[in-house]
N, C-alpha and C. Protein backbone atom coordinates (compact mmCIF):
# COMPACT_ATOMS: atom_id res chain seq x y z
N UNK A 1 -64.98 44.09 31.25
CA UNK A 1 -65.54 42.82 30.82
C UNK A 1 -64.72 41.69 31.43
N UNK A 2 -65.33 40.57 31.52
CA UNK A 2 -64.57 39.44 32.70
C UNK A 2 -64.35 38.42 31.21
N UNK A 3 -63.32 37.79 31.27
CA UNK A 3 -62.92 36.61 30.69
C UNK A 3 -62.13 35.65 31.51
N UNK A 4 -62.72 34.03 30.92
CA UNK A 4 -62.35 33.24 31.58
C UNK A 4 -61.03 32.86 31.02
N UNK A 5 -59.83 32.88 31.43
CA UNK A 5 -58.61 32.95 31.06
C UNK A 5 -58.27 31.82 31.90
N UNK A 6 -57.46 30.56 31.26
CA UNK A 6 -56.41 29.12 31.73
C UNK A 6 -55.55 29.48 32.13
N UNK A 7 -55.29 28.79 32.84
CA UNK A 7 -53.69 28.79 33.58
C UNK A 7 -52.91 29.19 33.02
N UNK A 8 -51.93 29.53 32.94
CA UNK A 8 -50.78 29.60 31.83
C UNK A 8 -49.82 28.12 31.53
N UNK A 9 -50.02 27.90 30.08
CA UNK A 9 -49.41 26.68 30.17
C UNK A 9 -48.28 26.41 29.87
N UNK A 10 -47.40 27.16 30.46
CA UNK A 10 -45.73 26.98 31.09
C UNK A 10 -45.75 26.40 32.04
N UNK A 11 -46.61 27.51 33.25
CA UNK A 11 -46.08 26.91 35.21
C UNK A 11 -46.93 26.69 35.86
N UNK A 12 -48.38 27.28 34.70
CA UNK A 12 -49.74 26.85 35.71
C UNK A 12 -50.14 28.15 36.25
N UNK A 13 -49.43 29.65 36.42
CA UNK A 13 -49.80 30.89 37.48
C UNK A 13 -50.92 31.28 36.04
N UNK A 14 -51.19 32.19 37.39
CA UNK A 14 -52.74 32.92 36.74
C UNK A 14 -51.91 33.84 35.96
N UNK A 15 -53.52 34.05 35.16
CA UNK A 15 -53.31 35.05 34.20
C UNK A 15 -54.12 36.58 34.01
N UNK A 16 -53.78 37.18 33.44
CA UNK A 16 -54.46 38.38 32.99
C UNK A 16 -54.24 39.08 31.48
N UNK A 17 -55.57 39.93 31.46
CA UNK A 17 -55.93 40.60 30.30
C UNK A 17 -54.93 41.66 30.50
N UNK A 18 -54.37 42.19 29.39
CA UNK A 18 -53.36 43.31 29.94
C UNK A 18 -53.50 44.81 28.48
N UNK A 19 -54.21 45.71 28.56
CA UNK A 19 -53.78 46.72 27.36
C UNK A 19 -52.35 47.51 27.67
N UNK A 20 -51.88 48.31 26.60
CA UNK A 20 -50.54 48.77 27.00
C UNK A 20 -50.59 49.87 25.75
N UNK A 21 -50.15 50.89 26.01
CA UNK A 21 -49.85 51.86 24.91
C UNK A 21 -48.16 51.78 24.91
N UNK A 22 -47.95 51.04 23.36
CA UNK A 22 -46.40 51.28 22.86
C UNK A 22 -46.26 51.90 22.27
N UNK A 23 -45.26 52.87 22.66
CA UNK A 23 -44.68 54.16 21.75
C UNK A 23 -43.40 53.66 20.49
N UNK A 24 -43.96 54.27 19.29
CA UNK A 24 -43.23 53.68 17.89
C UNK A 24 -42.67 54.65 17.49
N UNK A 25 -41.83 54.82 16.59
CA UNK A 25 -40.90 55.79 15.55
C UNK A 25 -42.19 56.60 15.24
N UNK A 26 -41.21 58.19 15.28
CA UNK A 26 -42.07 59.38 15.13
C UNK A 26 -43.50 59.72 16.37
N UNK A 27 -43.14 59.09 17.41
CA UNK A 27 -44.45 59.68 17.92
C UNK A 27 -45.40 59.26 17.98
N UNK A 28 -45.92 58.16 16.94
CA UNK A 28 -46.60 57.27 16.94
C UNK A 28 -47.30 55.82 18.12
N UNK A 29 -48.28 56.42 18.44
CA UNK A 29 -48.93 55.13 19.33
C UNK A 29 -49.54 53.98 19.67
N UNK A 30 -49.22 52.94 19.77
CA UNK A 30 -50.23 51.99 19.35
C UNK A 30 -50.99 51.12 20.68
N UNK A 31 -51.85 51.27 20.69
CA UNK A 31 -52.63 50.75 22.05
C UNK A 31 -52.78 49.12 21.57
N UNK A 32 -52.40 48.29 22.56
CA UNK A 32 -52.71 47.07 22.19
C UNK A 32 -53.08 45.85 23.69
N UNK A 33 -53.76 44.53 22.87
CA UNK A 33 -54.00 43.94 24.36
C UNK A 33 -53.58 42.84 23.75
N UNK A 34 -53.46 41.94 25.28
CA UNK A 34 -52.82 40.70 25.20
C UNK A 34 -53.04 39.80 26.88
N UNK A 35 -52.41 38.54 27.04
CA UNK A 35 -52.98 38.49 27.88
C UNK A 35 -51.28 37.82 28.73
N UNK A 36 -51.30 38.07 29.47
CA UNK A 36 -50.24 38.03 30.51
C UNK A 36 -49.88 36.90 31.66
N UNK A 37 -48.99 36.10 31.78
CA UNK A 37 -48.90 35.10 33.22
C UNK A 37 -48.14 36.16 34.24
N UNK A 38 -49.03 35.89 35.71
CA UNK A 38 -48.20 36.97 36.75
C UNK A 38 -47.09 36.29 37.09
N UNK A 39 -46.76 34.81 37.07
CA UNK A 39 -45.43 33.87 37.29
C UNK A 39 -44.82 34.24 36.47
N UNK A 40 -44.43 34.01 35.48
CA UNK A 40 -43.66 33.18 34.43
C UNK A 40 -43.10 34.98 33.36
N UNK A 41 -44.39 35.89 33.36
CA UNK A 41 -44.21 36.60 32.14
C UNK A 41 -44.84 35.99 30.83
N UNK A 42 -44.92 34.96 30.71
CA UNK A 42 -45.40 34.30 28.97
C UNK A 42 -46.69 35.08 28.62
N UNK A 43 -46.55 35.51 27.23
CA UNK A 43 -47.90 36.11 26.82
C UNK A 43 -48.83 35.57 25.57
N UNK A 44 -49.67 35.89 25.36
CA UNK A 44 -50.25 35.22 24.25
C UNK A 44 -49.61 36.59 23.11
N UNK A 45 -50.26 36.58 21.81
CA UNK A 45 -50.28 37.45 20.94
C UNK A 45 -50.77 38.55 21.23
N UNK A 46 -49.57 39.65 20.70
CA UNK A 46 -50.67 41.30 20.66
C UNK A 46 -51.42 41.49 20.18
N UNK A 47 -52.35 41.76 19.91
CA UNK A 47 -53.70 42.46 19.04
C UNK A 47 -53.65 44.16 19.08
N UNK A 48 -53.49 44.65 18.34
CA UNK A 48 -53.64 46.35 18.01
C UNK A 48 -54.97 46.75 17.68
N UNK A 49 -55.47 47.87 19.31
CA UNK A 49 -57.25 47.63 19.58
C UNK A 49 -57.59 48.35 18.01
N UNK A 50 -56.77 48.99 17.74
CA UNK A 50 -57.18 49.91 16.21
C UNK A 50 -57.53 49.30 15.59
N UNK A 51 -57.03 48.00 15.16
CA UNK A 51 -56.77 47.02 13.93
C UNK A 51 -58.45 46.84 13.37
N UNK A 52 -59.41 47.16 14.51
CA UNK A 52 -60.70 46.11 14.22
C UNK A 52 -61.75 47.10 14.23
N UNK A 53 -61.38 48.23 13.65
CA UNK A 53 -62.71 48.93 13.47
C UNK A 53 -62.60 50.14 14.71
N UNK A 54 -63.83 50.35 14.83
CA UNK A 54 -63.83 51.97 15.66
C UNK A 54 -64.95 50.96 16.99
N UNK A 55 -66.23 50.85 16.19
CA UNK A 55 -67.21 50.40 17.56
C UNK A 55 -66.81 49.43 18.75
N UNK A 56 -66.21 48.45 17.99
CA UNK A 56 -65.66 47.22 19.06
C UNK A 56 -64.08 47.39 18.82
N UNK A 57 -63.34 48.32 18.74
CA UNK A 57 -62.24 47.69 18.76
C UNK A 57 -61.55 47.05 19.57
N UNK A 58 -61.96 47.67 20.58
CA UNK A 58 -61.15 46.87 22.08
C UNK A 58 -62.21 45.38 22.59
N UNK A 59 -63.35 45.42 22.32
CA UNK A 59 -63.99 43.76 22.51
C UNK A 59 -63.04 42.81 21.66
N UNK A 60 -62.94 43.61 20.51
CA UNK A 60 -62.75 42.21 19.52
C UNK A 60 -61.28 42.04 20.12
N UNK A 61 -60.37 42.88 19.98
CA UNK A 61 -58.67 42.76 20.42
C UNK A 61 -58.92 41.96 21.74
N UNK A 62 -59.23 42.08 22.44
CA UNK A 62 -59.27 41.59 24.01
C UNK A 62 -60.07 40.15 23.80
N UNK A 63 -60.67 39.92 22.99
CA UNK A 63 -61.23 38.86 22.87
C UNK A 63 -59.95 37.85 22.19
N UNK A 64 -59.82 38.34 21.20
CA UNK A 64 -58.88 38.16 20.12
C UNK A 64 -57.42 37.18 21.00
N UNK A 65 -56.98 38.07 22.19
CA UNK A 65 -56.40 38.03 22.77
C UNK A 65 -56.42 36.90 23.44
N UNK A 66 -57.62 36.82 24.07
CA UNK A 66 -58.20 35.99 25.06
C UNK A 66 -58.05 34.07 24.65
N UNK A 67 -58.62 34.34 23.30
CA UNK A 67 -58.68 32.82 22.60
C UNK A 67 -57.28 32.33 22.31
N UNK A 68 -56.62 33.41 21.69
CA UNK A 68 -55.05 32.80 21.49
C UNK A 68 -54.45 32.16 22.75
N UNK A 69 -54.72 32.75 24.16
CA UNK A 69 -54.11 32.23 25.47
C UNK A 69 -54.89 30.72 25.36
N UNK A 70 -55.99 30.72 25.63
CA UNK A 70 -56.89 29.61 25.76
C UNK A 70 -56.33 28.67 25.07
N UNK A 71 -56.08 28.98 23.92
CA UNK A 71 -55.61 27.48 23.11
C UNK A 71 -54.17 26.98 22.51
N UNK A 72 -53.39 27.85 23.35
CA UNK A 72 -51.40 27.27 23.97
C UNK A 72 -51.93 25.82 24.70
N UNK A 73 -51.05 25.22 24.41
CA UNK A 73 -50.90 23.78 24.85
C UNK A 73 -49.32 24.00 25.89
């Protein structure tokens, strides 16, 4: 899915959607998305794709994701 993702508003470099599986105490996995500057590193908030159900979990997280970047000042 394509999202329109802002500059990053630290340095201005592009950005991206990014998922990542982090490994937790005991073995435990948590798949999560967020969205990434390729300059700088700055990220918006994680979203955990689990958090939101089974059908959309990864629309809504990635979305989720998406708006928090959008609206950093």
């Amino acid at each position: 899915m394509y999202y329109n993702l802002k500059p990053c508003p630290h340095c201005g470099g592009e950005a991206y959607l990014e998922r990542k599986h982090r490994a937790f105490i005991n073995a435990q996995t948590t798949r999560v998305a967020f969205v990434r500057c390729t300059e700088c590193n700055a990220r918006s908030g994680r979203y955990k794709l689990e958090d939101y159900g089974t059908r959309n979990a990864s629309t809504e997280a990635e979305r989720l994701a998406v708006e928090s970047w959008n609206r950093r000042v």
